[in-house]
C-alpha atoms as a PDB file:
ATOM      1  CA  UNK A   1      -3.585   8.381  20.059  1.00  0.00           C
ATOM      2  CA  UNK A   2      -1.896  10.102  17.137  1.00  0.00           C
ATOM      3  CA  UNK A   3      -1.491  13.028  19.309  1.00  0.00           C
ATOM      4  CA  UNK A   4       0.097  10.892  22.320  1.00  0.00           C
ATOM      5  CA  UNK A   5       2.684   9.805  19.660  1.00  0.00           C
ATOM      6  CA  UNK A   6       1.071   6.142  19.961  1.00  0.00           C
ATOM      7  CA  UNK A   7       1.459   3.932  16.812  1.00  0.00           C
ATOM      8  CA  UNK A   8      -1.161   1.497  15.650  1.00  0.00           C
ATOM      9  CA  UNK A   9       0.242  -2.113  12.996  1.00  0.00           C
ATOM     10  CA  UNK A  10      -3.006  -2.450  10.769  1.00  0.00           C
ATOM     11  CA  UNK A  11      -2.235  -5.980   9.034  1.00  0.00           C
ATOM     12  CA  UNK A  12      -4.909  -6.590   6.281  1.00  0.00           C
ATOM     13  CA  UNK A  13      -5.263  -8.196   3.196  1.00  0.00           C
ATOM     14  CA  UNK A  14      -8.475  -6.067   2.611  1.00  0.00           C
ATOM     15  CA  UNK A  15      -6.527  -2.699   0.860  1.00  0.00           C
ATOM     16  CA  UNK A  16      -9.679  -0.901   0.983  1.00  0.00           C
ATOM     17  CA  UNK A  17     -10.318  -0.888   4.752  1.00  0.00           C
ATOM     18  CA  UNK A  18      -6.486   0.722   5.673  1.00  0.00           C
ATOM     19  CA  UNK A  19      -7.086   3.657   2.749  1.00  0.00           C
ATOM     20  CA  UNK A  20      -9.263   6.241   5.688  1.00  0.00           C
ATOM     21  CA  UNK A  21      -7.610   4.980   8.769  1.00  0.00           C
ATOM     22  CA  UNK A  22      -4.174   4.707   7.763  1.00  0.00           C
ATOM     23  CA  UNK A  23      -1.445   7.596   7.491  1.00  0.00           C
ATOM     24  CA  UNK A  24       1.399   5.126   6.439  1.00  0.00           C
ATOM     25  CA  UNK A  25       0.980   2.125   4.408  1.00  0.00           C
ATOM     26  CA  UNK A  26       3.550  -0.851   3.554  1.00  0.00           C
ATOM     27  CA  UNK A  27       3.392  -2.990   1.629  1.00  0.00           C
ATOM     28  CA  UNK A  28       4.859  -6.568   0.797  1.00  0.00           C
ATOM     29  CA  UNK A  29       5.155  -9.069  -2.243  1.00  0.00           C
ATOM     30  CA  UNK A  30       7.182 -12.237  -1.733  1.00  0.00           C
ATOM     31  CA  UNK A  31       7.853 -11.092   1.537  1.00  0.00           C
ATOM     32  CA  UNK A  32      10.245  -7.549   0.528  1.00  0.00           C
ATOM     33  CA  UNK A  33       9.291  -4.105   0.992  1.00  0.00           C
ATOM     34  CA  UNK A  34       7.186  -3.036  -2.526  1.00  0.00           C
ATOM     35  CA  UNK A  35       6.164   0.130  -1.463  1.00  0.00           C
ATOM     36  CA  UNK A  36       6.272   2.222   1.599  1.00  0.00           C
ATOM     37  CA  UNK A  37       4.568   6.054   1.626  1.00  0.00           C
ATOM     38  CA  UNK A  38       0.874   7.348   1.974  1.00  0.00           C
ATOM     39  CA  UNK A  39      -1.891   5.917   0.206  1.00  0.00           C
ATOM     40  CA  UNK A  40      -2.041   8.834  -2.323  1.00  0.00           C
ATOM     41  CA  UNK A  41       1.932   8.181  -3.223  1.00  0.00           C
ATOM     42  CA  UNK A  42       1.053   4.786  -3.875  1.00  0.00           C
ATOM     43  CA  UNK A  43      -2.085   5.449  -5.883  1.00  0.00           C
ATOM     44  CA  UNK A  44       0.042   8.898  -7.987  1.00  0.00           C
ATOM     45  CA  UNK A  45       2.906   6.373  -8.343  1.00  0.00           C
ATOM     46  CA  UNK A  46       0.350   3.591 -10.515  1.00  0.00           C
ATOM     47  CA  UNK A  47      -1.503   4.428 -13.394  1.00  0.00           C
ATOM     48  CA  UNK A  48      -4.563   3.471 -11.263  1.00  0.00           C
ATOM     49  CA  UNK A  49      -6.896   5.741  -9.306  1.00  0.00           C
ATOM     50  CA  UNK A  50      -7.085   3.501  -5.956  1.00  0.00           C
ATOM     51  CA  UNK A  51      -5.010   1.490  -3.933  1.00  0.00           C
ATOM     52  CA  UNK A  52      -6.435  -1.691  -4.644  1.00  0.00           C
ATOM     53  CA  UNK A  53      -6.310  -1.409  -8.258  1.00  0.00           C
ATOM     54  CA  UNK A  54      -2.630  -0.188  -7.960  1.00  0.00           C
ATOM     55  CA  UNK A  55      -1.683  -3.109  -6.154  1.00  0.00           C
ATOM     56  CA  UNK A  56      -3.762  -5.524  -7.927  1.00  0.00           C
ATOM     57  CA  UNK A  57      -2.674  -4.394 -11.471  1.00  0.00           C
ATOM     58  CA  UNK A  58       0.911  -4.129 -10.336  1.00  0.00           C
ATOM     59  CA  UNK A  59       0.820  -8.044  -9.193  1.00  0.00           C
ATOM     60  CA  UNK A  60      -1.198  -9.536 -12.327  1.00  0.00           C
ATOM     61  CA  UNK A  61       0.884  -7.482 -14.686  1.00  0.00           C
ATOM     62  CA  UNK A  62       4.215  -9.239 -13.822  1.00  0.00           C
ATOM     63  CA  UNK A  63       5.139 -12.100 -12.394  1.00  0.00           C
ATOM     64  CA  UNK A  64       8.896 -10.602 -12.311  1.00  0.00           C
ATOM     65  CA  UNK A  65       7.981  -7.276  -9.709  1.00  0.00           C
ATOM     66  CA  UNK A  66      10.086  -4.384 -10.340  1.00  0.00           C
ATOM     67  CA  UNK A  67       8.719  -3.597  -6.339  1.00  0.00           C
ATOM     68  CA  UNK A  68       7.665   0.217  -7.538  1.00  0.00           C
ATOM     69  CA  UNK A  69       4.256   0.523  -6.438  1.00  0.00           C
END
């Protein structure tokens, strides 16, 4: 499908399961934009080696988001 130009919306709350089939992640907190790229610019942007934990540690860290994945 990729090669037909075709475009798939993966909605999960499972960040795990959209690292291998995804080439573009977004993602939200309180509804705005926090972070849109590949899963490797989110995961060099954090201090964490995986998605998950990037997200995860980015939400129970602050209650105040800076929304910089």
């Amino acid at each position: 499908m990729k090669a037909k130009g075709l475009s798939i919306s993966l909605v999960s709350h499972f960040l795990v399961g959209v690292e291998i089939p995804c080439d573009q992640i977004v993602i939200l907190m309180d509804g705005m934009f926090a972070f849109a790229g590949t899963v490797m610019e989110a995961s060099d942007n954090s201090t964490y080696s995986n998605l998950e934990d990037a997200y995860l540690g980015r939400t129970w860290e602050d209650d105040n988001i800076s929304h910089d994945i």
